[in-house]
N, C-alpha and C. Protein backbone atom coordinates (compact mmCIF):
# COMPACT_ATOMS: atom_id res chain seq x y z
N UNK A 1 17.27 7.29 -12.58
CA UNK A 1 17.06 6.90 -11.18
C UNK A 1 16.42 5.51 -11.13
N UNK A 2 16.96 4.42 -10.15
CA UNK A 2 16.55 3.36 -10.02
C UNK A 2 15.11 3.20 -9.72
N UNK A 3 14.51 2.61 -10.10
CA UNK A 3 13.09 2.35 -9.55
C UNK A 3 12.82 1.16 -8.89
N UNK A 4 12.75 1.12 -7.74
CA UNK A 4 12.25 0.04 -6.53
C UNK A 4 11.18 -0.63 -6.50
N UNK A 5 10.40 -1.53 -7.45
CA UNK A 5 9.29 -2.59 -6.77
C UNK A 5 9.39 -3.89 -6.47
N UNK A 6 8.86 -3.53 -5.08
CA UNK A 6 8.75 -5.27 -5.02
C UNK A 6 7.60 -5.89 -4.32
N UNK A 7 7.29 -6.69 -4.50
CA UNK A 7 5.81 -7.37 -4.83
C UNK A 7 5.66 -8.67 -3.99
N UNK A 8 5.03 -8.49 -2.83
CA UNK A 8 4.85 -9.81 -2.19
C UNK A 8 3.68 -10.63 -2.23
N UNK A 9 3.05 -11.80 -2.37
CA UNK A 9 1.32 -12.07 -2.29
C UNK A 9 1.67 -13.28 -1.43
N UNK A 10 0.56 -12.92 -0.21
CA UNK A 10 0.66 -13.92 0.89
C UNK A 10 -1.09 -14.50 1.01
N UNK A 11 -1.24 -15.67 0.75
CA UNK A 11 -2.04 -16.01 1.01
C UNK A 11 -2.61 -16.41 2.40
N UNK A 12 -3.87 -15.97 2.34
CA UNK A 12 -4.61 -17.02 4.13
C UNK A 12 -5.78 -17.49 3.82
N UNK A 13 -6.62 -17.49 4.63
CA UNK A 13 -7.69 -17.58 4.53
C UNK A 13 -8.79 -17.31 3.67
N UNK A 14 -9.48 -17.93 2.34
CA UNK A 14 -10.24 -17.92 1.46
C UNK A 14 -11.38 -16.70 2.26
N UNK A 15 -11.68 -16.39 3.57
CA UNK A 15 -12.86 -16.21 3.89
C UNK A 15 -12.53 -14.80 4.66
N UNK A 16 -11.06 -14.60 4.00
CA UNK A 16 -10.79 -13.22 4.83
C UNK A 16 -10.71 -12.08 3.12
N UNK A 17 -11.28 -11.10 3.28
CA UNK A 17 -10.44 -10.32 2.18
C UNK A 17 -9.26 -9.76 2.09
N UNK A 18 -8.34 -9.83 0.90
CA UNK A 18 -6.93 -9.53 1.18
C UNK A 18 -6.61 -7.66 0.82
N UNK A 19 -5.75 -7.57 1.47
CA UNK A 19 -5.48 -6.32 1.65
C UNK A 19 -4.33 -6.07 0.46
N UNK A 20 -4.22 -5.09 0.40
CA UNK A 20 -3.15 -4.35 -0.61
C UNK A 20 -2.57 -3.12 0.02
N UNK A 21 -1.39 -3.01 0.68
CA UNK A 21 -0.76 -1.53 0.91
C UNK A 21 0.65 -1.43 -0.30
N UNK A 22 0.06 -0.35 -0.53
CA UNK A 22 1.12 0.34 -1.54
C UNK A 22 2.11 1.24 -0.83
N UNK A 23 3.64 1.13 -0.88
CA UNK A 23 3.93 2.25 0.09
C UNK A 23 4.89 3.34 -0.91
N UNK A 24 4.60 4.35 -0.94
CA UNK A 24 4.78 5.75 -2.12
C UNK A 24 5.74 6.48 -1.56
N UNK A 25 6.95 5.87 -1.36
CA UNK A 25 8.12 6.61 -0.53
C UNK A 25 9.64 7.11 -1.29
N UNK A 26 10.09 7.38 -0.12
CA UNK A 26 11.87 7.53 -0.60
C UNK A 26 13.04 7.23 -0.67
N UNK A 27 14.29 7.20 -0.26
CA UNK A 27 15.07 6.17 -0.39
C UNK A 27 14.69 6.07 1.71
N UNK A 28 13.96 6.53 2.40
CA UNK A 28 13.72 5.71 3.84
C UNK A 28 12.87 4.83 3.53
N UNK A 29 12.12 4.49 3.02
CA UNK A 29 11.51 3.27 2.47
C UNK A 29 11.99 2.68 1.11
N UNK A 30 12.91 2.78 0.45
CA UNK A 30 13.73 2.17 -0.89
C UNK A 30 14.54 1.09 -0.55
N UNK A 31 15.18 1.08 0.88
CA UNK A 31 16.23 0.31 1.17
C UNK A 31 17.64 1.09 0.53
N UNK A 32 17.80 2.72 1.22
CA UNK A 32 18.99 3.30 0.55
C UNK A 32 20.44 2.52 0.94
N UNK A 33 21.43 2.60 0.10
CA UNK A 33 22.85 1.67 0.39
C UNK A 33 22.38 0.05 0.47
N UNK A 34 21.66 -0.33 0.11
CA UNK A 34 21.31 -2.21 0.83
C UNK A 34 20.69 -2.85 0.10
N UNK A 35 20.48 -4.15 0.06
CA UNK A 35 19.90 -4.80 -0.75
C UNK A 35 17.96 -4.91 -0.26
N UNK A 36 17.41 -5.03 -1.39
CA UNK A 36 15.89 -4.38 -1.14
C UNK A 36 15.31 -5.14 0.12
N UNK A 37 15.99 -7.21 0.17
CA UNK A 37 15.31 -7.93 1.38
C UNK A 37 15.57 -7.36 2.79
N UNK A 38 16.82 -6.55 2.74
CA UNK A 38 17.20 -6.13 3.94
C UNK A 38 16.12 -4.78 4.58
N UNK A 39 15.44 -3.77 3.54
CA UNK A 39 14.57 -3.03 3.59
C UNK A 39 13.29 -3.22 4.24
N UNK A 40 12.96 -2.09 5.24
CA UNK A 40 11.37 -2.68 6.12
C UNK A 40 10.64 -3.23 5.68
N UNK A 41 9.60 -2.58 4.29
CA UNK A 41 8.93 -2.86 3.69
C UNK A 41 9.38 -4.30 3.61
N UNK A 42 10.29 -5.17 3.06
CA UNK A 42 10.49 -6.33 3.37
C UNK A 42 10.33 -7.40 3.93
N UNK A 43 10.70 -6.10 5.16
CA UNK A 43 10.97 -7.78 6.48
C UNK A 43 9.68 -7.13 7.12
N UNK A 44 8.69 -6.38 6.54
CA UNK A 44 6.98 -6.27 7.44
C UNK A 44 6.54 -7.06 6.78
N UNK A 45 6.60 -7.09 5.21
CA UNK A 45 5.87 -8.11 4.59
C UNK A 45 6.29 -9.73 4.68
N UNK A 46 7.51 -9.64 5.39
CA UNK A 46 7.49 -11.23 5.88
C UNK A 46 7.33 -11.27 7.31
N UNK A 47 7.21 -10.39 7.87
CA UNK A 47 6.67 -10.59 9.62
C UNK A 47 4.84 -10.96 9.28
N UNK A 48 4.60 -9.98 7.87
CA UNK A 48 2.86 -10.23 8.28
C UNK A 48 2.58 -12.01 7.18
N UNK A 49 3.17 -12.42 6.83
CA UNK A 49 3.35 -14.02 5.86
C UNK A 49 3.47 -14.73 6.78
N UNK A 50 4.25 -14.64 8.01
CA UNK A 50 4.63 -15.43 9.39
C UNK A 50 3.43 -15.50 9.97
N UNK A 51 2.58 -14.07 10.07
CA UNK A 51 1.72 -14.08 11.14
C UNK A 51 -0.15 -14.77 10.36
N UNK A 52 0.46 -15.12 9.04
CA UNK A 52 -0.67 -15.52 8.28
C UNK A 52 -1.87 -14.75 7.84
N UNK A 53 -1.29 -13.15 7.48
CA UNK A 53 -1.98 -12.03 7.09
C UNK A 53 -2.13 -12.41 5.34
N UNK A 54 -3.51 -12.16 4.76
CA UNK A 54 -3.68 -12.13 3.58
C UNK A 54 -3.37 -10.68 3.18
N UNK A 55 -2.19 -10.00 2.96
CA UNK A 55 -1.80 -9.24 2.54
C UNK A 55 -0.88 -9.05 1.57
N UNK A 56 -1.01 -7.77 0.13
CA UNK A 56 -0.21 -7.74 -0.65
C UNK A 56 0.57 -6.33 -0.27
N UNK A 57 2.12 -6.56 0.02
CA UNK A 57 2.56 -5.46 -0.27
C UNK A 57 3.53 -4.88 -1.28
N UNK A 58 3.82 -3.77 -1.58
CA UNK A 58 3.61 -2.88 -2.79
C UNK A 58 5.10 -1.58 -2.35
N UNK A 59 5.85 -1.87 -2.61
CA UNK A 59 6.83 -1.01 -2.32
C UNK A 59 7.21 -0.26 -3.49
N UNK A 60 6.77 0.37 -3.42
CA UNK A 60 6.74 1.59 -4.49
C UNK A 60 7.91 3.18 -4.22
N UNK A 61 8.86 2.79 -3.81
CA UNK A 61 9.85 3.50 -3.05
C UNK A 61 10.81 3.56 -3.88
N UNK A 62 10.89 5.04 -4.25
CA UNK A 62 12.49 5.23 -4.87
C UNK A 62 13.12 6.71 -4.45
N UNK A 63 14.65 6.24 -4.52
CA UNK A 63 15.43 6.55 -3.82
C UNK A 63 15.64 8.17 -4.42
N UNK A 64 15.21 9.15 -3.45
CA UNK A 64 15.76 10.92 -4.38
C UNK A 64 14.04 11.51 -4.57
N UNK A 65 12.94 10.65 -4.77
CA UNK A 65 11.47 10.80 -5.15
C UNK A 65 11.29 12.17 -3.79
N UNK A 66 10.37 13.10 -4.93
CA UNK A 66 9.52 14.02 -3.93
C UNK A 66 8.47 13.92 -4.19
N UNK A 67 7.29 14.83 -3.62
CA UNK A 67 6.30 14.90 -3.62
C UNK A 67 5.71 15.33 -5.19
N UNK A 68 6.52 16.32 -5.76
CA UNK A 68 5.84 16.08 -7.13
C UNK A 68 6.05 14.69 -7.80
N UNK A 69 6.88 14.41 -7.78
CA UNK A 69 7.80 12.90 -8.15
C UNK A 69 6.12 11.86 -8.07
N UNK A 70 5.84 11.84 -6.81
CA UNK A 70 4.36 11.30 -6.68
C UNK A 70 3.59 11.84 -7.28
N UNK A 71 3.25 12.59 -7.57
CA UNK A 71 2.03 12.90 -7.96
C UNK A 71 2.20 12.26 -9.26
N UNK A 72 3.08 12.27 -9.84
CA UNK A 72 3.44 11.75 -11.53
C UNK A 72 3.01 9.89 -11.15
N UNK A 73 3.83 9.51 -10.61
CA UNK A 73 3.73 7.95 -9.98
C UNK A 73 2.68 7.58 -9.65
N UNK A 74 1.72 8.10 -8.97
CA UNK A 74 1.21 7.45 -7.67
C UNK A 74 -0.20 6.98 -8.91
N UNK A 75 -0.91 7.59 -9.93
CA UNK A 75 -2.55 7.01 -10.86
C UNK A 75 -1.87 5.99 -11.29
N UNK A 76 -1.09 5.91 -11.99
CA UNK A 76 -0.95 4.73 -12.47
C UNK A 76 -0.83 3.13 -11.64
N UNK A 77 0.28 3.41 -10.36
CA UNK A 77 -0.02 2.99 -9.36
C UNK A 77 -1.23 2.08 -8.85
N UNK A 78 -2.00 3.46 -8.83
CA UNK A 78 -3.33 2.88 -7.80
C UNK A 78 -4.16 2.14 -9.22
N UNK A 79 -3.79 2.58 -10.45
CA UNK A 79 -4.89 1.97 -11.50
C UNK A 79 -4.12 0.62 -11.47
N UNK A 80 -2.87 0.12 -11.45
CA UNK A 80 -2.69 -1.10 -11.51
C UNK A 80 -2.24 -1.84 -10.25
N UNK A 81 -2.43 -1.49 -9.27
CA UNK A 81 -2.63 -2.29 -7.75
C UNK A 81 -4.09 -2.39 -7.16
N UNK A 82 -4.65 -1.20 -7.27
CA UNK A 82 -5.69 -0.75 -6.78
C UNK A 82 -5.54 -1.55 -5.49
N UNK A 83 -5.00 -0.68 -4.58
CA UNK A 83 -4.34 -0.36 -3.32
C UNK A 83 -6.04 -0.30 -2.06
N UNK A 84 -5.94 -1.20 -0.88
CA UNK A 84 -7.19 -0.38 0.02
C UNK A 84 -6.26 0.28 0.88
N UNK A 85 -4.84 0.18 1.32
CA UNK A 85 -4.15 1.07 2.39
C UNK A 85 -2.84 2.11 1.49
N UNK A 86 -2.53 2.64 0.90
CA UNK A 86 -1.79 3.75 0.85
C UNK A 86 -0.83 4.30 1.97
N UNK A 87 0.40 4.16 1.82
CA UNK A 87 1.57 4.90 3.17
C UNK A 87 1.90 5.83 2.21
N UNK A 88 1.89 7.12 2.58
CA UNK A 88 2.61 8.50 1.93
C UNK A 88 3.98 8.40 2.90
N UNK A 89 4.90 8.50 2.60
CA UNK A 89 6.09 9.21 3.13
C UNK A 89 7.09 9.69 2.30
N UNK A 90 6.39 10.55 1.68
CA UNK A 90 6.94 11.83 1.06
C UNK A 90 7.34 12.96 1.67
N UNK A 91 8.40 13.89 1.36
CA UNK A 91 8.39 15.25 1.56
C UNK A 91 9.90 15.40 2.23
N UNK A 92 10.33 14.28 2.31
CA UNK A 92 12.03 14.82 2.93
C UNK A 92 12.63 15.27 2.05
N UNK A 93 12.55 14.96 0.75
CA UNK A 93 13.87 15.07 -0.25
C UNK A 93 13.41 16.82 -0.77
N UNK A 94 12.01 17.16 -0.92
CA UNK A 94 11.51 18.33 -1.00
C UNK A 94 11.93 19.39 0.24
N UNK A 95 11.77 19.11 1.51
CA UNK A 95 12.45 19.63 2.55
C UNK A 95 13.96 19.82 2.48
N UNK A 96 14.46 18.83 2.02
CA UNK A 96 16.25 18.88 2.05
C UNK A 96 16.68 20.02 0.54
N UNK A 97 15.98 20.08 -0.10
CA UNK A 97 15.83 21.07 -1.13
C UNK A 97 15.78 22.55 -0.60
N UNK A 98 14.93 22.24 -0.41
CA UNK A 98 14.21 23.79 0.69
C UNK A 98 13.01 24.48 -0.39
N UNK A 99 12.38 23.42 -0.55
CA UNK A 99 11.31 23.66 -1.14
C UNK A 99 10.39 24.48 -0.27
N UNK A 100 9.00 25.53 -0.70
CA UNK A 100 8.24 25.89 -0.05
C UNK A 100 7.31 24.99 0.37
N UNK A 101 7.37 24.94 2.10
CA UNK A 101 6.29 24.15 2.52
C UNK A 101 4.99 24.36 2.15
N UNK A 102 4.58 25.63 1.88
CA UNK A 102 3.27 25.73 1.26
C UNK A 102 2.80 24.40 0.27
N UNK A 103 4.19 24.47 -0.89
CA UNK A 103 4.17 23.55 -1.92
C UNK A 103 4.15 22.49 -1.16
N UNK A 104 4.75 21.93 -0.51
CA UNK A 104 4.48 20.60 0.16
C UNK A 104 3.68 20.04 0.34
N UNK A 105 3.25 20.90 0.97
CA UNK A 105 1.47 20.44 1.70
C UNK A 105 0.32 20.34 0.61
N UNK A 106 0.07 21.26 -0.65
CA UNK A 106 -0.45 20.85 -1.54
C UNK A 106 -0.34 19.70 -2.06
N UNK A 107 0.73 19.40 -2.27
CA UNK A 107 1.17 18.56 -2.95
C UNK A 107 0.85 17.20 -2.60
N UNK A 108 1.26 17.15 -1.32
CA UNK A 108 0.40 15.74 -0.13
C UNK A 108 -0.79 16.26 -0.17
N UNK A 109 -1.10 16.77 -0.13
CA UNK A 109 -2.98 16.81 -0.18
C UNK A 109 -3.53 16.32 -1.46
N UNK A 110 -2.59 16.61 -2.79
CA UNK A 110 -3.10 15.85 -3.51
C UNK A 110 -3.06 14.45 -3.97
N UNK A 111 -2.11 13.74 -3.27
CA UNK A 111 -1.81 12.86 -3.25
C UNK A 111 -2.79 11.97 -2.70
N UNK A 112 -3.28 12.61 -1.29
CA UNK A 112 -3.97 11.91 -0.52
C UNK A 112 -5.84 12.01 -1.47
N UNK A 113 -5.80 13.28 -1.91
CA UNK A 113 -6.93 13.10 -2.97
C UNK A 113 -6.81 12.05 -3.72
N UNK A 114 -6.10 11.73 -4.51
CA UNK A 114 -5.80 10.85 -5.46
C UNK A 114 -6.38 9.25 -4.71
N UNK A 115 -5.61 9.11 -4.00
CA UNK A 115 -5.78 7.92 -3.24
C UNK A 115 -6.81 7.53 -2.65
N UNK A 116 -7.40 8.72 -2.37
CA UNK A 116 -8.89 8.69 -1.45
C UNK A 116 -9.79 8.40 -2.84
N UNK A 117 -9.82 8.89 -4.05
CA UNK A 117 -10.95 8.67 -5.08
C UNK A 117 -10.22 7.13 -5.82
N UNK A 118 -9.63 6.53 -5.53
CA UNK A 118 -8.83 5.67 -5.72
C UNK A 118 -9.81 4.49 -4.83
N UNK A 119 -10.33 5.06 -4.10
CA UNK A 119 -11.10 3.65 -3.02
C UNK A 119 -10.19 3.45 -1.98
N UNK A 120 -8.66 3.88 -1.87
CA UNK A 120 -7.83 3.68 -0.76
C UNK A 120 -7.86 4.49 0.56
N UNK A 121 -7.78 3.96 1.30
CA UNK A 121 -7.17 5.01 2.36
C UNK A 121 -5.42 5.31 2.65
N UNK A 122 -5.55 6.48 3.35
CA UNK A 122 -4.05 6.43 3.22
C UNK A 122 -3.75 7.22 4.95
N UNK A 123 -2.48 6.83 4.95
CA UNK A 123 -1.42 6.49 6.37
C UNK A 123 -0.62 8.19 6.04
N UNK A 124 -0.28 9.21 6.46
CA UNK A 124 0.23 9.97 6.15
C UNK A 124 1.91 9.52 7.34
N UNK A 125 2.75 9.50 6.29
CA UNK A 125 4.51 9.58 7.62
C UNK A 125 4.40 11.25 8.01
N UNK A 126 4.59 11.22 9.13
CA UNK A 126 5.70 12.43 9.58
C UNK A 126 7.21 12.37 9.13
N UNK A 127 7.52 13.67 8.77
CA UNK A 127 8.43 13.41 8.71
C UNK A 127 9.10 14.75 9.05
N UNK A 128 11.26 14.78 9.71
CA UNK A 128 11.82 15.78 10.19
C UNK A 128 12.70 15.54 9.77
N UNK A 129 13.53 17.23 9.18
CA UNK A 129 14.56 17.05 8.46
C UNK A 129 16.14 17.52 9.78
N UNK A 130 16.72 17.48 9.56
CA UNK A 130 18.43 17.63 10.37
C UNK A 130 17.94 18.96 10.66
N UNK A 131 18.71 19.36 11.91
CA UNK A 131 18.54 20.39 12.78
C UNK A 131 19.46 22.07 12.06
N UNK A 132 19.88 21.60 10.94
CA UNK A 132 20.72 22.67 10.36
C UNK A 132 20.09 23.57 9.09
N UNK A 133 18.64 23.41 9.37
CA UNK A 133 17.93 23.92 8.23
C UNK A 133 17.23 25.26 8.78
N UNK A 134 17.73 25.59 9.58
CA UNK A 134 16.93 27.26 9.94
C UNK A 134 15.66 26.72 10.65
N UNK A 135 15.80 27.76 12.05
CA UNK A 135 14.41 27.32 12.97
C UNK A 135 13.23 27.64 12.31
N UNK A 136 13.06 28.65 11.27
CA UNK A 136 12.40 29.18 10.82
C UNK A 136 11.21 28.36 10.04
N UNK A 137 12.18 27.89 9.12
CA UNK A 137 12.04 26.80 7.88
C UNK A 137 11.35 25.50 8.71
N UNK A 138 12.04 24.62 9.73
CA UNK A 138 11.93 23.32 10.22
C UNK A 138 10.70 23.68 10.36
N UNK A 139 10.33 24.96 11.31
CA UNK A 139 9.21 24.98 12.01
C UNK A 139 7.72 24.73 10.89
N UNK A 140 8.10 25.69 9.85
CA UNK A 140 7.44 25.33 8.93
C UNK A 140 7.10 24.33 8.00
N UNK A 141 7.70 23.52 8.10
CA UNK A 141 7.68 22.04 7.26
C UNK A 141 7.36 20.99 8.45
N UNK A 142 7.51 20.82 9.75
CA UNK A 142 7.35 19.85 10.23
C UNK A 142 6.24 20.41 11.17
N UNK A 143 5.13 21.45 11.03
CA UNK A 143 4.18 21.44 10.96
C UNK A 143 3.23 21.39 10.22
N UNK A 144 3.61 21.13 8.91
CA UNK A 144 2.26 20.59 7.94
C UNK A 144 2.15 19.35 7.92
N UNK A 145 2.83 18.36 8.40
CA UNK A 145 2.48 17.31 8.02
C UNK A 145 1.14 16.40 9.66
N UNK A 146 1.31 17.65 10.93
CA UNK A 146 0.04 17.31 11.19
C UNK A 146 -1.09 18.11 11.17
N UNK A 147 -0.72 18.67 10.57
CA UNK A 147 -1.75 20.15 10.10
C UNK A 147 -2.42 18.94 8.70
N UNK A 148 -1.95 18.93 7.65
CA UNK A 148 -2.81 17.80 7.03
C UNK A 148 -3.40 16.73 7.18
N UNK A 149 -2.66 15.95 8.45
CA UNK A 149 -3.29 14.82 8.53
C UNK A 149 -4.81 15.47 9.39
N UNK A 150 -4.71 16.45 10.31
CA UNK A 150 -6.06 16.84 10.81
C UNK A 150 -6.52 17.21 9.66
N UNK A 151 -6.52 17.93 8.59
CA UNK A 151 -7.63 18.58 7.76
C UNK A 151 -8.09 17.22 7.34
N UNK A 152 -7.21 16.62 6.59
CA UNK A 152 -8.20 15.06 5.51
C UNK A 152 -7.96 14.28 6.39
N UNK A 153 -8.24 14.51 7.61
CA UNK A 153 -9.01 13.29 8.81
C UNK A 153 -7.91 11.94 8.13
N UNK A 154 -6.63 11.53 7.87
CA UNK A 154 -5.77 10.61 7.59
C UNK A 154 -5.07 10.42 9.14
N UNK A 155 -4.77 9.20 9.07
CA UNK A 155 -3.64 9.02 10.58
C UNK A 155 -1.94 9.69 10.15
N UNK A 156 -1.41 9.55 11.43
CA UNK A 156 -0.18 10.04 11.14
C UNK A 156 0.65 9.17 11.54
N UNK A 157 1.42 8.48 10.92
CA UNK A 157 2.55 7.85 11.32
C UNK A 157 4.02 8.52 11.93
N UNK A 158 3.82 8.19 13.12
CA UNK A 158 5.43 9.47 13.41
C UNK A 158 6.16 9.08 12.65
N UNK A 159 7.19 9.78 12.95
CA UNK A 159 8.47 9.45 11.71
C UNK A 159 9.36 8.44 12.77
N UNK A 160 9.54 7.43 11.89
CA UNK A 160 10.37 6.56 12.20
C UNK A 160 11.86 6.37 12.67
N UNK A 161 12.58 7.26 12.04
CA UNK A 161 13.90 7.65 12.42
C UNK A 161 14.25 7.86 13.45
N UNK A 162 13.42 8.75 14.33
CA UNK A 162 13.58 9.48 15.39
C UNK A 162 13.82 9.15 16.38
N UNK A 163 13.47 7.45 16.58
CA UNK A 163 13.86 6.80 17.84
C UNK A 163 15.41 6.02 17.08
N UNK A 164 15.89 6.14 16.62
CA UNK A 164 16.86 5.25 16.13
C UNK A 164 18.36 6.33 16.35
N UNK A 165 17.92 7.67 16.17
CA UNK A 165 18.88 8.24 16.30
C UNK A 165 19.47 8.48 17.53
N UNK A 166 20.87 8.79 17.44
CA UNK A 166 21.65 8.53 18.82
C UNK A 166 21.81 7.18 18.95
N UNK A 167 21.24 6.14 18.78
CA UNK A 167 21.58 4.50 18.46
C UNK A 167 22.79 4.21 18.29
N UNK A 168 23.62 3.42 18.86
CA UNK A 168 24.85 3.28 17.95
C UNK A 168 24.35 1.63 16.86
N UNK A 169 25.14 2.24 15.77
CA UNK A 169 25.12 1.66 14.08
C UNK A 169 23.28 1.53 13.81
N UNK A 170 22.38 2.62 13.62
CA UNK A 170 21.25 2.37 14.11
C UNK A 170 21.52 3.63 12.73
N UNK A 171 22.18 4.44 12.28
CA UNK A 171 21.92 5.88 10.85
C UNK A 171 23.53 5.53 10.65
N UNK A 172 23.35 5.82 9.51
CA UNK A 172 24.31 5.86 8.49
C UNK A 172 25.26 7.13 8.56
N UNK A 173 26.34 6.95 8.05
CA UNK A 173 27.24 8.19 8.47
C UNK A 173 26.68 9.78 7.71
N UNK A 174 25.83 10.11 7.16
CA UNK A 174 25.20 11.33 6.51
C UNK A 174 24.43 11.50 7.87
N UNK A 175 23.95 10.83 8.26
CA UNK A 175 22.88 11.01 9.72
C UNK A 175 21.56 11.21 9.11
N UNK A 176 21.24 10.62 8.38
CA UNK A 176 20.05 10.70 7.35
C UNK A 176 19.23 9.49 7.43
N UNK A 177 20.07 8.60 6.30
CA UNK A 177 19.09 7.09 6.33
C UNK A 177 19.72 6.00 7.65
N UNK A 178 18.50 5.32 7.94
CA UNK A 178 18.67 4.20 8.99
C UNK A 178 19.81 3.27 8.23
N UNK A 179 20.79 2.36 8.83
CA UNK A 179 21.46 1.47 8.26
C UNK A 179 20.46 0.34 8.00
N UNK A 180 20.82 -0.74 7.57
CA UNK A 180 20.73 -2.40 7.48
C UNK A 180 20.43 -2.71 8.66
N UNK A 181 21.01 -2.68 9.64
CA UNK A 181 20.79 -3.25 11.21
C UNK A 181 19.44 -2.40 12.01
N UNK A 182 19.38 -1.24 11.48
CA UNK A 182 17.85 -0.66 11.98
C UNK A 182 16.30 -1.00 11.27
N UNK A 183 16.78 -1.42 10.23
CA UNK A 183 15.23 -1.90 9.58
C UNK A 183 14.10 -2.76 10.01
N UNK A 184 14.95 -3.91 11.09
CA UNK A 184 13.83 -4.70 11.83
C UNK A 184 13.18 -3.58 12.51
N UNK A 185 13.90 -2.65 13.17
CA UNK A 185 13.06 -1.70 14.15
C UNK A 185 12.04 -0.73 13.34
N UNK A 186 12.35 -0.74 12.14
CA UNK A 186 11.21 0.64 11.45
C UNK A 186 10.18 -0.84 11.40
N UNK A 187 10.11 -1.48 11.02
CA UNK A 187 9.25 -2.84 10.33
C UNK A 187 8.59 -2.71 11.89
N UNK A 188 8.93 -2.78 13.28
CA UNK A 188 8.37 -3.25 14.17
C UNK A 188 7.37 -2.36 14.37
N UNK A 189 7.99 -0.56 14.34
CA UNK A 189 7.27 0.50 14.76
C UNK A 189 6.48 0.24 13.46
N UNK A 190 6.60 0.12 12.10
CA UNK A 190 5.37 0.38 10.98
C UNK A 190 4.37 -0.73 11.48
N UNK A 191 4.65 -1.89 11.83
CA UNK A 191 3.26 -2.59 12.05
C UNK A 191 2.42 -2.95 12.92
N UNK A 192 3.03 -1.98 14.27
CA UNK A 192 2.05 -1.80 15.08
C UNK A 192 1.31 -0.77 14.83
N UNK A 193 1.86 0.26 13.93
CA UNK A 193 1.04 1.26 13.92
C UNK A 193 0.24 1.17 12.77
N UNK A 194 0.12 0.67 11.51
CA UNK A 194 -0.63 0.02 10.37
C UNK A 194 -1.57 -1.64 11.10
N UNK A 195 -1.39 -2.22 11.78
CA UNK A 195 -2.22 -3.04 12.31
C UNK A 195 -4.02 -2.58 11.94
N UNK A 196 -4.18 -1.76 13.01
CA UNK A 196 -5.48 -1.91 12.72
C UNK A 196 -6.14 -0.98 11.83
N UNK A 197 -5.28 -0.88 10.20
CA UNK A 197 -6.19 -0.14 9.28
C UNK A 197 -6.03 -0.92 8.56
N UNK A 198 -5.47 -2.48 8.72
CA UNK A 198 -6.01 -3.62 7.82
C UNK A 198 -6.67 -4.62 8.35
């Protein structure tokens, strides 16, 4: 499996401290089908270079990754970025499995442990899988992810997708990943909502 990093360093201001977000995702943050500049993570880290943010970002996104997948990834990670913001958006590819949400939620919890003794804070995604997975099941997976973010007091990032769908050329023909032409819009929604935890 391909592995996705890419590494931006934007300098500003000597008198500001610079930030580091690492983002620990899947192929919705990998840039699935596209080339990586075309990918949010991308074009946020050149919206925040424009806006003269001393920020490093850290795309740590590969394409098929679950939540155990992280847990393997993510120490080494934080030992060689040493990250102060952390984005989790894990848990679709575990959901599209039909993994036990129980397991899920551990699993992001330890993640978010990790990160938290790490000195980072971390951004938890929401995230929702296609409507063909049993009411049963959905119900159960796309309530842990704000059921965790209340227990370890983390923010929640809605899931991004969700306004894009129904879009026309806005998801890809699986009805899964955003195309090329929707990525300015995840980049717009990620950095208003990451703004003020750097």
């Amino acid at each position: 499996m391909l592995r996705i990093l890419v590494l931006f360093v934007f300098l500003g201001s000597p008198a500001v401290l610079a930030d580091t977000l690492l983002i620990l995702g899947d192929s919705l943050s990998a840039g699935y089908r596209m080339r990586a500049d075309q990918a949010w993570p991308h074009l946020l880290a050149e919206k925040w270079q424009q806006q003269g943010r001393d920020v490093t970002v850290i795309n740590a996104s590969v394409s098929g990754d679950t939540t155990q997948g992280g847990l393997q990834r993510l120490p080494p990670l934080l030992q060689r970025h040493q990250p102060s913001l952390v984005l989790l958006e894990l848990g679709g590819n575990d959901g599209l499995r039909g993994l036990p949400p129980d397991l899920i939620e551990r699993n992001l919890a330890q993640l978010i442990t990790l990160a938290n003794n790490a000195g980072a804070r971390v951004v938890l995604t929401d995230i929702q899988l296609p409507p063909n997975y049993g009411r049963r099941y959905l119900q159960q997976f796309e309530s842990l992810f704000s059921r965790l973010a209340t227990q370890q007091q983390v923010p929640l990032l809605p899931f991004f997708v969700a306004p894009l769908i129904g879009q026309n050329g806005m998801m890809m023909d699986d009805g899964i990943h955003p195309t090329a032409e929707a990525q300015p819009l995840i980049a717009e929604q990620v950095d208003e909502f990451l703004t003020p935890y750097l």
